[in-house]
ModelCIF file with pLDDT and N, C-alpha, C, O atoms, coordinates in Angstrom:
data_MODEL
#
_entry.id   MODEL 
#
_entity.id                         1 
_entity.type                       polymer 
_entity.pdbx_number_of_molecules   1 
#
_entity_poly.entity_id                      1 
_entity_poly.type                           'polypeptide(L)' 
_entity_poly.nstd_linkage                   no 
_entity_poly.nstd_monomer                   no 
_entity_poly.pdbx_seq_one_letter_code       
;(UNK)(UNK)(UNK)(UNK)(UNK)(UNK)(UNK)(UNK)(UNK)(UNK)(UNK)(UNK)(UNK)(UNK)(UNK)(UNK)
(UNK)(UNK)(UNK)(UNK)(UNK)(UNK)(UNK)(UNK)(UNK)(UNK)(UNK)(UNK)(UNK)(UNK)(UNK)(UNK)
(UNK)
;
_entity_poly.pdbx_seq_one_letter_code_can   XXXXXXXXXXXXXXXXXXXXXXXXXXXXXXXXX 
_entity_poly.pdbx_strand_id                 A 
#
loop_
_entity_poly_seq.entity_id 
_entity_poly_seq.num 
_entity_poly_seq.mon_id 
_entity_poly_seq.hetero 
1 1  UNK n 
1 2  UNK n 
1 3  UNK n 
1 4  UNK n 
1 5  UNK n 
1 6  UNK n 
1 7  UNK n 
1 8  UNK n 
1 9  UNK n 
1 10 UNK n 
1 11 UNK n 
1 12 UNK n 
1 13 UNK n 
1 14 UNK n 
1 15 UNK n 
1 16 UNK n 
1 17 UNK n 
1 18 UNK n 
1 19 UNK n 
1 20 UNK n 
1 21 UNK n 
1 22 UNK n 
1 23 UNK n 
1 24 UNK n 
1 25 UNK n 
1 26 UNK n 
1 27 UNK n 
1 28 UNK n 
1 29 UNK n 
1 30 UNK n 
1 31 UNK n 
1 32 UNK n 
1 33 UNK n 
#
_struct_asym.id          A 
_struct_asym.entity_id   1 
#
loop_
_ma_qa_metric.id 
_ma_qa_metric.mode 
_ma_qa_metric.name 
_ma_qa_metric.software_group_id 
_ma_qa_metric.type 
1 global pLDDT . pLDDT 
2 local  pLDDT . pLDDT 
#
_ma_qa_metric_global.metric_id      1 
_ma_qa_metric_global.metric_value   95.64 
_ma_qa_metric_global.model_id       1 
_ma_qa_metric_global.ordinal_id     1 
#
loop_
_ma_qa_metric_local.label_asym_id 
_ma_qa_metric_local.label_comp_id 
_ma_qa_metric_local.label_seq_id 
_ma_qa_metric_local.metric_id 
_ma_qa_metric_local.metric_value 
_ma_qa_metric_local.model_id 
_ma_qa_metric_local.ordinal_id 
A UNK 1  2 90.00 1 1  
A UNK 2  2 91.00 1 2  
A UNK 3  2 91.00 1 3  
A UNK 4  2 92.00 1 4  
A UNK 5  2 94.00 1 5  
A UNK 6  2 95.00 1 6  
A UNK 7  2 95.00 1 7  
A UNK 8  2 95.00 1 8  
A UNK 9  2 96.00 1 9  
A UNK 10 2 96.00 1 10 
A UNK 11 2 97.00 1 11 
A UNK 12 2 97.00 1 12 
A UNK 13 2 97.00 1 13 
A UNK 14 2 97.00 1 14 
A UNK 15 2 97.00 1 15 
A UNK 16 2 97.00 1 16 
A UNK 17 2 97.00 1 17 
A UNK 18 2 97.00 1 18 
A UNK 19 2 97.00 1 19 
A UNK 20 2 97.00 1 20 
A UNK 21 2 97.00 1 21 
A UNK 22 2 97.00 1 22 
A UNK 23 2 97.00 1 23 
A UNK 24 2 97.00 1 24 
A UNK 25 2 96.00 1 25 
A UNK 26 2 96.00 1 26 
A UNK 27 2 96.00 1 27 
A UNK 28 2 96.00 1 28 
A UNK 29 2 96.00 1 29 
A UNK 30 2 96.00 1 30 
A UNK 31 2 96.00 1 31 
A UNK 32 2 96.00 1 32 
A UNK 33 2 95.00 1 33 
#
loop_
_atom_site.group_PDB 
_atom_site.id 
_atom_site.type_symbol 
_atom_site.label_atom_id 
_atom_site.label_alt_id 
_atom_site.label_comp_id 
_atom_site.label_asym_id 
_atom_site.label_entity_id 
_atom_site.label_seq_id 
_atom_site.pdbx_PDB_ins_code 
_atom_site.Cartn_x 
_atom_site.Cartn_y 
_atom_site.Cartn_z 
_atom_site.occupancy 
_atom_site.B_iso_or_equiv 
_atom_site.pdbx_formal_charge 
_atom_site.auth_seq_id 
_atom_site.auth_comp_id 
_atom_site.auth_asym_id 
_atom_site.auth_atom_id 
_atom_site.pdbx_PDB_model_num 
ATOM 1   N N  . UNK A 1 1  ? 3.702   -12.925 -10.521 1.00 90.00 ? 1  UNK A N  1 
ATOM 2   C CA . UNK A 1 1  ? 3.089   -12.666 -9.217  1.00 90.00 ? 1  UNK A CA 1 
ATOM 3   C C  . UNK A 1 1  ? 1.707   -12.010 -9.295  1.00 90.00 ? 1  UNK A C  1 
ATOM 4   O O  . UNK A 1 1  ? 0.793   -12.341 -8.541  1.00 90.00 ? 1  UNK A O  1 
ATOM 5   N N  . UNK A 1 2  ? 1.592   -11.068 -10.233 1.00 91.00 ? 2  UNK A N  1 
ATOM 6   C CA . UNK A 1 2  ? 0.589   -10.347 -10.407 1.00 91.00 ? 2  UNK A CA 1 
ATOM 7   C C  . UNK A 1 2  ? -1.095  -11.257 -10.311 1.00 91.00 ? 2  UNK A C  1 
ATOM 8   O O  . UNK A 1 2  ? -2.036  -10.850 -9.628  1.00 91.00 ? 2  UNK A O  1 
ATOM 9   N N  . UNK A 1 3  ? -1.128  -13.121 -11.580 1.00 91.00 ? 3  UNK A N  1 
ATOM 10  C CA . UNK A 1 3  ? -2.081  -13.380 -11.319 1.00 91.00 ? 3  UNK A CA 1 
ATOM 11  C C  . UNK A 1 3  ? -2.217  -14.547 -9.760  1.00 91.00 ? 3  UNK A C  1 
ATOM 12  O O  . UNK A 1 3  ? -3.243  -15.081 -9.338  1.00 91.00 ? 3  UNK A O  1 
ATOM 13  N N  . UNK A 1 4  ? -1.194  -14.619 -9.352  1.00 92.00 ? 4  UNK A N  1 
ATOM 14  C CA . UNK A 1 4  ? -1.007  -15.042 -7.747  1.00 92.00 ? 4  UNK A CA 1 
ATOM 15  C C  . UNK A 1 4  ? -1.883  -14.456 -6.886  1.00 92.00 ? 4  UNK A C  1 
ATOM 16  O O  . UNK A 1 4  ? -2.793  -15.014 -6.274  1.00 92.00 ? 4  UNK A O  1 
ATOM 17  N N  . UNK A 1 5  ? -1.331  -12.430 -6.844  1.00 94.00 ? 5  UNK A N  1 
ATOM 18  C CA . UNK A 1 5  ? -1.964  -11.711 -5.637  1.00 94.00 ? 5  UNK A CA 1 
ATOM 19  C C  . UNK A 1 5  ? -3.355  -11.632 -6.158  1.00 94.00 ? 5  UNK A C  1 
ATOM 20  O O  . UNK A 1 5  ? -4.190  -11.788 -5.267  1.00 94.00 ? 5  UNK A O  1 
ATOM 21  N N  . UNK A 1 6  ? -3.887  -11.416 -7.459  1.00 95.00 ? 6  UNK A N  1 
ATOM 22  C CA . UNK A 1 6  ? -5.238  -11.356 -7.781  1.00 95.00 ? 6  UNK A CA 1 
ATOM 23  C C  . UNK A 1 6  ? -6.055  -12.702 -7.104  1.00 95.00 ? 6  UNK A C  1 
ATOM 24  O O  . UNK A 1 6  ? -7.062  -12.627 -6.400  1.00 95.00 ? 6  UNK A O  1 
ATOM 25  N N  . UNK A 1 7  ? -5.511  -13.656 -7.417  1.00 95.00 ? 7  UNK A N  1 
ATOM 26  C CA . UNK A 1 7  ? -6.445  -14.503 -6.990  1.00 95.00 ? 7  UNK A CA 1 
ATOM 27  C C  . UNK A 1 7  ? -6.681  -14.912 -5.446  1.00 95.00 ? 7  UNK A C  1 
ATOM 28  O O  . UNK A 1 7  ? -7.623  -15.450 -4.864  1.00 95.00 ? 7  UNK A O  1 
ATOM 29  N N  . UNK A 1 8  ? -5.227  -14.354 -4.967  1.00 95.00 ? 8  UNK A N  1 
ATOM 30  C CA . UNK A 1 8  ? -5.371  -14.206 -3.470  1.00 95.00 ? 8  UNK A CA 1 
ATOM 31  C C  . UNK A 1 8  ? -6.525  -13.237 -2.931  1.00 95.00 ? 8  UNK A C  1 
ATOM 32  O O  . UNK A 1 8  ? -7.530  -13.553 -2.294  1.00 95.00 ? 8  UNK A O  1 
ATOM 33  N N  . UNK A 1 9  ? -6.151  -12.104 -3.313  1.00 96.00 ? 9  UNK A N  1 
ATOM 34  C CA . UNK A 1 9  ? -7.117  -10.750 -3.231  1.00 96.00 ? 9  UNK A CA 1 
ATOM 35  C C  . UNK A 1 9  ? -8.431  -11.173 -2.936  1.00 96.00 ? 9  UNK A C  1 
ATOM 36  O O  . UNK A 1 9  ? -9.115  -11.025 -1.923  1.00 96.00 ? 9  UNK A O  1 
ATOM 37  N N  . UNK A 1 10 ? -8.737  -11.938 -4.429  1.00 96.00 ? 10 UNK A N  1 
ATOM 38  C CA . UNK A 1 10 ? -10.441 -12.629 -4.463  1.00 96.00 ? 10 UNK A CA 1 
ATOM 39  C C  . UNK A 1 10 ? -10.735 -13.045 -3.270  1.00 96.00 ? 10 UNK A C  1 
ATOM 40  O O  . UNK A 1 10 ? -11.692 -12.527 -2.694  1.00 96.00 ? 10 UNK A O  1 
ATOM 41  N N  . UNK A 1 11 ? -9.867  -14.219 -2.547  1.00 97.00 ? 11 UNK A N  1 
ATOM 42  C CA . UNK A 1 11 ? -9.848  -15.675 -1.792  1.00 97.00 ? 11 UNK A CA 1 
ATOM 43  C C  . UNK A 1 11 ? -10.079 -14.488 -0.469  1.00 97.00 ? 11 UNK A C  1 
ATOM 44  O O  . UNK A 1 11 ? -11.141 -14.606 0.142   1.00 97.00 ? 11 UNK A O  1 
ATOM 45  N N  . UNK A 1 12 ? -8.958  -13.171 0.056   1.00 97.00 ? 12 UNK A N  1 
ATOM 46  C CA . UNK A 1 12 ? -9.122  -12.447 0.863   1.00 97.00 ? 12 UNK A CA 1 
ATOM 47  C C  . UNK A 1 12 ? -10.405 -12.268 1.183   1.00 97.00 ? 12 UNK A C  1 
ATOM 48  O O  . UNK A 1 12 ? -11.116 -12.748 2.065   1.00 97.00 ? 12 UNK A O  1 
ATOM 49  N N  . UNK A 1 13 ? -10.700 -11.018 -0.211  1.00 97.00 ? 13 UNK A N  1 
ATOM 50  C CA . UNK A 1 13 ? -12.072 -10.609 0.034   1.00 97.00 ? 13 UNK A CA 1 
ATOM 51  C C  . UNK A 1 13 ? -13.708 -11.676 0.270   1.00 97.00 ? 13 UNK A C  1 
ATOM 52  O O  . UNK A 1 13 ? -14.691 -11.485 0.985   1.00 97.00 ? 13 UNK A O  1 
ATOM 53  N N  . UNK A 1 14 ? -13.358 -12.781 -0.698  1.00 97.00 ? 14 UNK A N  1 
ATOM 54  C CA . UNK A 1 14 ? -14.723 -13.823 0.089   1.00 97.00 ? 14 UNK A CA 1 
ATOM 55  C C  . UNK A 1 14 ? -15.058 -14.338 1.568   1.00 97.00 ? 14 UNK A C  1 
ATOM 56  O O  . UNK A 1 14 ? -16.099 -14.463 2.213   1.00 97.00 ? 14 UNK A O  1 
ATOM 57  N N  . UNK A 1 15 ? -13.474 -14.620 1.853   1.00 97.00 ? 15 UNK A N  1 
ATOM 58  C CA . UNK A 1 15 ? -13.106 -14.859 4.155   1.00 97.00 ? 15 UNK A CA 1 
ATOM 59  C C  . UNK A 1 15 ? -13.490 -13.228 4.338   1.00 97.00 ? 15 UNK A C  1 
ATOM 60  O O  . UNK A 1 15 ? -14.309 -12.925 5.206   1.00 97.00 ? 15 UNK A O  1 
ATOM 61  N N  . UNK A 1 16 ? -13.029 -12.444 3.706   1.00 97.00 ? 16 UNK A N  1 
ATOM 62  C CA . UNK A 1 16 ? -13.668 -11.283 5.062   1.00 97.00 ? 16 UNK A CA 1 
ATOM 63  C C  . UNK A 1 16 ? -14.972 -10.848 4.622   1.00 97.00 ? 16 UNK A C  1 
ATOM 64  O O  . UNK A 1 16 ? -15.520 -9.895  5.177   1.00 97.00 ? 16 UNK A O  1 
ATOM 65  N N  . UNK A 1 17 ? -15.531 -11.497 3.631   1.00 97.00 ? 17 UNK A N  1 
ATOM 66  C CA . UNK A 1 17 ? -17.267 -11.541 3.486   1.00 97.00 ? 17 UNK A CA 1 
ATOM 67  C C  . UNK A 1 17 ? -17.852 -12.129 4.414   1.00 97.00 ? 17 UNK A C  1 
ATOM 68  O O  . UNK A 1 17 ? -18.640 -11.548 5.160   1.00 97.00 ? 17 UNK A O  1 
ATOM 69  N N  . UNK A 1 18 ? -17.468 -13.730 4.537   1.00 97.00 ? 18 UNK A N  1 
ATOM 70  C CA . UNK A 1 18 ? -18.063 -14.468 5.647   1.00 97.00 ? 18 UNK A CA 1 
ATOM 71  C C  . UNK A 1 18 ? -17.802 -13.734 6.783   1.00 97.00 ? 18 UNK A C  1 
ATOM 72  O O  . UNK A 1 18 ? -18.708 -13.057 7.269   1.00 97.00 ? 18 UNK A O  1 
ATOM 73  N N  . UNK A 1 19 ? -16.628 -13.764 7.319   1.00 97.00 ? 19 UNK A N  1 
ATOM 74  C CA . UNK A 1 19 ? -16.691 -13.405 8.954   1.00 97.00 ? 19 UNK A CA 1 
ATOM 75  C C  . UNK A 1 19 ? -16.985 -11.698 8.804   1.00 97.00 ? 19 UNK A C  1 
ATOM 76  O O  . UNK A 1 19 ? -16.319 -11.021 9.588   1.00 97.00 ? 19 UNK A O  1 
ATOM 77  N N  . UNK A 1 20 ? -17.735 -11.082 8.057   1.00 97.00 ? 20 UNK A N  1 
ATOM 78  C CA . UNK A 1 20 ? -18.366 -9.961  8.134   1.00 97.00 ? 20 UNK A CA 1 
ATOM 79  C C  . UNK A 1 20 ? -19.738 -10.146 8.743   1.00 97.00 ? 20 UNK A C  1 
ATOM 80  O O  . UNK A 1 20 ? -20.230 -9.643  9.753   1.00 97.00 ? 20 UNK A O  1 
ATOM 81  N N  . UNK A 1 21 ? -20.274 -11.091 7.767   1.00 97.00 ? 21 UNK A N  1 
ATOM 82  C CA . UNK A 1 21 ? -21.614 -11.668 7.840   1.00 97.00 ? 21 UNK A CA 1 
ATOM 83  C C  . UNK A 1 21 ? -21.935 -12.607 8.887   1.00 97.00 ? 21 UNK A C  1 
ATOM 84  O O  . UNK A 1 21 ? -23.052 -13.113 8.987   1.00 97.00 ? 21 UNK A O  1 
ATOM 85  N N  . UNK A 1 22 ? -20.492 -12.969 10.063  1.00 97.00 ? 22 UNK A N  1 
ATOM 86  C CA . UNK A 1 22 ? -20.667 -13.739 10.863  1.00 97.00 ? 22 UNK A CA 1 
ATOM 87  C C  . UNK A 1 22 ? -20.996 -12.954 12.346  1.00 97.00 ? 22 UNK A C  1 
ATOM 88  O O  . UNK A 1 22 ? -21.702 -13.319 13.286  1.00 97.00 ? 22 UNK A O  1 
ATOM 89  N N  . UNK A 1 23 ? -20.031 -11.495 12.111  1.00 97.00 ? 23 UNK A N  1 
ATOM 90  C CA . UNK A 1 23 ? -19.976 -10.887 13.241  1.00 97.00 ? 23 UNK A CA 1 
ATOM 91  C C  . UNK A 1 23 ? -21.356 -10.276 13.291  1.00 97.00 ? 23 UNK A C  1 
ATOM 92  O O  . UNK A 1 23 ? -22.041 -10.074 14.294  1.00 97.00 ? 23 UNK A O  1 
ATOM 93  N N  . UNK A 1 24 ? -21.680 -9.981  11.853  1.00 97.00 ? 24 UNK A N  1 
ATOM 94  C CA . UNK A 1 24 ? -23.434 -9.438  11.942  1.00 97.00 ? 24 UNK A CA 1 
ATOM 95  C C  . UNK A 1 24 ? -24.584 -10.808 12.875  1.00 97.00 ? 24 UNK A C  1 
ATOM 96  O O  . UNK A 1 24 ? -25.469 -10.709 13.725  1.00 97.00 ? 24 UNK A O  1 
ATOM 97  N N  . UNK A 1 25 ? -24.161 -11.591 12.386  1.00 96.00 ? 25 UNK A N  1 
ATOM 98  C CA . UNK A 1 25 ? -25.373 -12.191 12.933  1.00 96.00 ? 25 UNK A CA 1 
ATOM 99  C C  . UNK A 1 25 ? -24.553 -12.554 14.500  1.00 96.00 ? 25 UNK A C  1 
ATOM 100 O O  . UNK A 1 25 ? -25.299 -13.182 15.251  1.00 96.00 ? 25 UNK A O  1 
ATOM 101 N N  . UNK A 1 26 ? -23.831 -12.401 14.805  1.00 96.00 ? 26 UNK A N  1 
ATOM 102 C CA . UNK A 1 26 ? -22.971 -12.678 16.419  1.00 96.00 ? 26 UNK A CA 1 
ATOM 103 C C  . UNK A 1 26 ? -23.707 -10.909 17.000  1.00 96.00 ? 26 UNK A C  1 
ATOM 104 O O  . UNK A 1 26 ? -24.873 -10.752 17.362  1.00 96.00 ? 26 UNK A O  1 
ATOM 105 N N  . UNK A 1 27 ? -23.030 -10.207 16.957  1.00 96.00 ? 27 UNK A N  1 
ATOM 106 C CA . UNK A 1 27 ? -23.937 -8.729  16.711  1.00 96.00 ? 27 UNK A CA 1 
ATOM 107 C C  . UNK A 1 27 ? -25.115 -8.402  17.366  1.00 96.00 ? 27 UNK A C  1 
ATOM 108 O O  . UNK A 1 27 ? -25.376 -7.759  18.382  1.00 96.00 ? 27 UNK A O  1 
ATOM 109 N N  . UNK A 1 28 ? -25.982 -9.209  16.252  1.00 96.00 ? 28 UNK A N  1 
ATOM 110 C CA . UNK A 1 28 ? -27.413 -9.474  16.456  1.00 96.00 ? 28 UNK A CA 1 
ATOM 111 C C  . UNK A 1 28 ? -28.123 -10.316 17.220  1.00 96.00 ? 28 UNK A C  1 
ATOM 112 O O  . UNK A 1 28 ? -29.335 -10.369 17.429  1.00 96.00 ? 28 UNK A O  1 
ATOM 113 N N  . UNK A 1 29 ? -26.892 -11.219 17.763  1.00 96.00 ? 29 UNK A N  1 
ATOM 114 C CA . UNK A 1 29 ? -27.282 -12.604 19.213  1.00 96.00 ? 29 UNK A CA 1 
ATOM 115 C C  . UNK A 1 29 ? -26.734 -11.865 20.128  1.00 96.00 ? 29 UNK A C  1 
ATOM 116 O O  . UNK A 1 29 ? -27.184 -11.978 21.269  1.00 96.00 ? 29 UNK A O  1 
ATOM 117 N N  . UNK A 1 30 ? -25.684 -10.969 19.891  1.00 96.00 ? 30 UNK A N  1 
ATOM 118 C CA . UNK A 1 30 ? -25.473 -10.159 21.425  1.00 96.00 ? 30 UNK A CA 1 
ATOM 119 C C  . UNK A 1 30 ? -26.891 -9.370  21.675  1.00 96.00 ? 30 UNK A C  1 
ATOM 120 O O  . UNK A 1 30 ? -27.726 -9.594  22.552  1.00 96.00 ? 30 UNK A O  1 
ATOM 121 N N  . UNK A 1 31 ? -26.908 -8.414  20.676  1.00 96.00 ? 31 UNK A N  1 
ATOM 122 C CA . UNK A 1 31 ? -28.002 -7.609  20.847  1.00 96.00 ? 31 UNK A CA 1 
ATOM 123 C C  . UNK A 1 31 ? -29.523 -7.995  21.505  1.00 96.00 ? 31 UNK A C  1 
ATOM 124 O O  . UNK A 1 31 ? -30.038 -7.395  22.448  1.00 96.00 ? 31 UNK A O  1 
ATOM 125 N N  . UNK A 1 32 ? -30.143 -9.209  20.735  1.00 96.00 ? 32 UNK A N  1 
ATOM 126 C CA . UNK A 1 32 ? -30.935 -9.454  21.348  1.00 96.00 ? 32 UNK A CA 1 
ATOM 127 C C  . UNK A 1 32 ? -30.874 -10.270 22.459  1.00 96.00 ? 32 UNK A C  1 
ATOM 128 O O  . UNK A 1 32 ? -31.939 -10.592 22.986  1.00 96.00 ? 32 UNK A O  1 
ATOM 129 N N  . UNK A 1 33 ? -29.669 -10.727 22.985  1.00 95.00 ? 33 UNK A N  1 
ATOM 130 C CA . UNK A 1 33 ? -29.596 -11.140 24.354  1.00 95.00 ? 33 UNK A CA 1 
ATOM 131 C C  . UNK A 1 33 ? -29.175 -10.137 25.350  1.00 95.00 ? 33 UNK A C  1 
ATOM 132 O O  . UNK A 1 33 ? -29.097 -10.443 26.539  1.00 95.00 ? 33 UNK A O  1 
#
């Protein structure tokens, strides 16, 4: 299981990179609207 959750972990952390980087630029279209 161990190299399962690792590679999940990875797969986690890259999706909550994007929709980090999505809400920033959503964020930044609220803001300047």
């Amino acid at each position: 299981m161990v190299p399962y959750f690792l590679k999940h972990r990875s797969y986690l952390r890259r999706v909550l990179r994007e929709k980090e980087e999505e809400n920033r630029k959503v964020a930044e279209s609220v803001l300047m609207g």
